[in-house]
Protein backbone atom coordinates (compact mmCIF):
# COMPACT_ATOMS: atom_id res chain seq x y z
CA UNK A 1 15.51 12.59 -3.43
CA UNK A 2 12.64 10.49 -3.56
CA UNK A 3 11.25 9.66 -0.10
CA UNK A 4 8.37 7.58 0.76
CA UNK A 5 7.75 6.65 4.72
CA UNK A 6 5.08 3.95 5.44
CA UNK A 7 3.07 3.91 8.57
CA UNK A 8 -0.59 2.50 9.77
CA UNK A 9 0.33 -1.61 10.28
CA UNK A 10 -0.03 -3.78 13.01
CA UNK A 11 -1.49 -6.35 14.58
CA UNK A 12 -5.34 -7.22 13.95
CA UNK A 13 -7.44 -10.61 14.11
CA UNK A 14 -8.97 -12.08 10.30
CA UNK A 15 -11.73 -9.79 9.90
CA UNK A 16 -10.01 -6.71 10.94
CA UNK A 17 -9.42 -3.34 9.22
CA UNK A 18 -6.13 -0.93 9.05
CA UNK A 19 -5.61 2.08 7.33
CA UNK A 20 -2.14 2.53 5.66
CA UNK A 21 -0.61 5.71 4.96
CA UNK A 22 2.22 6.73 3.05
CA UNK A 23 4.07 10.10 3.26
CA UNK A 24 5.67 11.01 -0.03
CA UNK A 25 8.09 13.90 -0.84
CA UNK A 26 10.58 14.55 -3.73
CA UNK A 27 9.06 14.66 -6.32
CA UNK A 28 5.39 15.92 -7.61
CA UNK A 29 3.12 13.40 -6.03
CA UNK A 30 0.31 14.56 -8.02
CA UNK A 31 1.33 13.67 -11.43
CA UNK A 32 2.80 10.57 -10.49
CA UNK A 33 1.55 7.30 -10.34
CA UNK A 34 1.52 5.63 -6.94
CA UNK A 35 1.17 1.83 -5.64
CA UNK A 36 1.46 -0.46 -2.73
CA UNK A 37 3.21 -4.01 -2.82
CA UNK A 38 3.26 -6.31 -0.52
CA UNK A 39 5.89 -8.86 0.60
CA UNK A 40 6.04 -11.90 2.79
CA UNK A 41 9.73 -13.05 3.52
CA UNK A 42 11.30 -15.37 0.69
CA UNK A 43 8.99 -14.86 -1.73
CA UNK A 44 8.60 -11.94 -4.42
CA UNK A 45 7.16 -8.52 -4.16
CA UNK A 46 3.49 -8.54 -4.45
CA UNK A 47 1.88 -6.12 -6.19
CA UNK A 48 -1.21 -4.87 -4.83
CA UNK A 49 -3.17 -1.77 -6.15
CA UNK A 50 -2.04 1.26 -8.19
CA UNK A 51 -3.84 4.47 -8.58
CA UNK A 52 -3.28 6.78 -11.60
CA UNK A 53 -2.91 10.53 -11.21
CA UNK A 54 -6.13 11.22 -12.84
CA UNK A 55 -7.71 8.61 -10.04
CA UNK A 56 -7.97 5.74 -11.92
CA UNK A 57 -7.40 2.37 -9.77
CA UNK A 58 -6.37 -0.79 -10.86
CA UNK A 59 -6.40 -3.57 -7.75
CA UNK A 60 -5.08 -7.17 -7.73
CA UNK A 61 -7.79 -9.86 -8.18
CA UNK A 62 -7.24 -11.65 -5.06
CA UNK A 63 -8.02 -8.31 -2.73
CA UNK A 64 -10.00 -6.64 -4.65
CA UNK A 65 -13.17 -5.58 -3.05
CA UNK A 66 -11.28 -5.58 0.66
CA UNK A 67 -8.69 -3.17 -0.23
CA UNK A 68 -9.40 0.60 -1.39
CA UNK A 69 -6.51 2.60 -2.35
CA UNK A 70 -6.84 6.49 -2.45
CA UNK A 71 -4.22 9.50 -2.36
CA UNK A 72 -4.64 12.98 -1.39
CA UNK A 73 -2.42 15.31 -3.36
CA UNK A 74 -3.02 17.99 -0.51
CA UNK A 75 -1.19 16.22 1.68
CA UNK A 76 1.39 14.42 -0.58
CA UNK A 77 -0.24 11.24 1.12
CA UNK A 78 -1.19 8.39 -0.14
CA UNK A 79 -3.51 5.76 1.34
CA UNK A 80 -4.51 2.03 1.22
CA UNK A 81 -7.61 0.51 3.83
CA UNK A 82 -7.44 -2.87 4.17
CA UNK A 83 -10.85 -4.59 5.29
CA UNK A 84 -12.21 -8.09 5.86
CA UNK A 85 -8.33 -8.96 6.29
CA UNK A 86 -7.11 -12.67 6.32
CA UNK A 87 -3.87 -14.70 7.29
CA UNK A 88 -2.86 -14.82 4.50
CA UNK A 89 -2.43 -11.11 3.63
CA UNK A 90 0.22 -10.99 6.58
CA UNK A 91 3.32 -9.25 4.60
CA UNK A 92 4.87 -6.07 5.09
CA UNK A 93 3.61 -3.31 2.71
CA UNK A 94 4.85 -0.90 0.66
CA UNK A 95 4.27 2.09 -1.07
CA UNK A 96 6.22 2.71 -4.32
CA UNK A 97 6.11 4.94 -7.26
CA UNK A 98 6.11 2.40 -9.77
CA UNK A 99 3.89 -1.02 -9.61
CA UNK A 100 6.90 -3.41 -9.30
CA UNK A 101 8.11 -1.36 -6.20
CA UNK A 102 11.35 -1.18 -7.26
CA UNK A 103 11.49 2.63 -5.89
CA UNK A 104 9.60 1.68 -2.56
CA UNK A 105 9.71 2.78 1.14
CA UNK A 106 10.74 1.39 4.07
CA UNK A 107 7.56 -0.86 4.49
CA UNK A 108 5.18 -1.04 7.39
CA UNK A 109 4.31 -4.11 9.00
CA UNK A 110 0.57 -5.61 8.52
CA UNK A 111 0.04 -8.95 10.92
CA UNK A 112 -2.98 -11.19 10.72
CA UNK A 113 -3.38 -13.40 13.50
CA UNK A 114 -6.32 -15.34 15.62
């Protein structure tokens, strides 16, 4: 069974940095593909940055140069930092094994707010 369990959001002003992790088991984690999505409430899933299991990353325009996903097949972890956040990336983010996040986790929580 394919588990993935989300931790790292919160609460932080525009400006502000988090570091998202996501705990994956079930499967081999280091031959697999891994993303985040994002989603605010009523509208779609968001995707938001994929990386490859040879370490190549793809990352939406709009976040691009902000966010920084990374994975460490050590730990079966995967990772995305979110800098120079903004209002409007206020969703609640998941990690998924394929880039529409149809197989996703349980999300965690990212809040920006003055």
């Amino acid at each position: 069974e394919v588990l993935l369990l989300e931790s790292g959001g919160g609460l932080v002003q525009p400006g502000g940095s988090l570091r998202l992790s996501c705990s994956a088991s079930g499967f081999t984690f280091s031959r697999s593909p891994m993303s985040w999505v994002r989603q605010v409430p009523g509208k779609d899933l968001e995707w938001v940055s994929t990386i490859l299991a040879d370490g190549t990353v793809y990352t939406e325009a709009s976040v691009k140069g902000r966010f920084a996903i990374s994975r460490d097949n050590s730990k079966n972890t995967l990772y995305l930092q979110l800098n120079s956040l903004k209002i409007e990336d206020t969703a609640t983010y998941y990690c998924a094994i394929d880039a529409k996040g149809q197989t996703r986790g349980q999300g965690t929580q990212v809040t920006v707010t003055s």
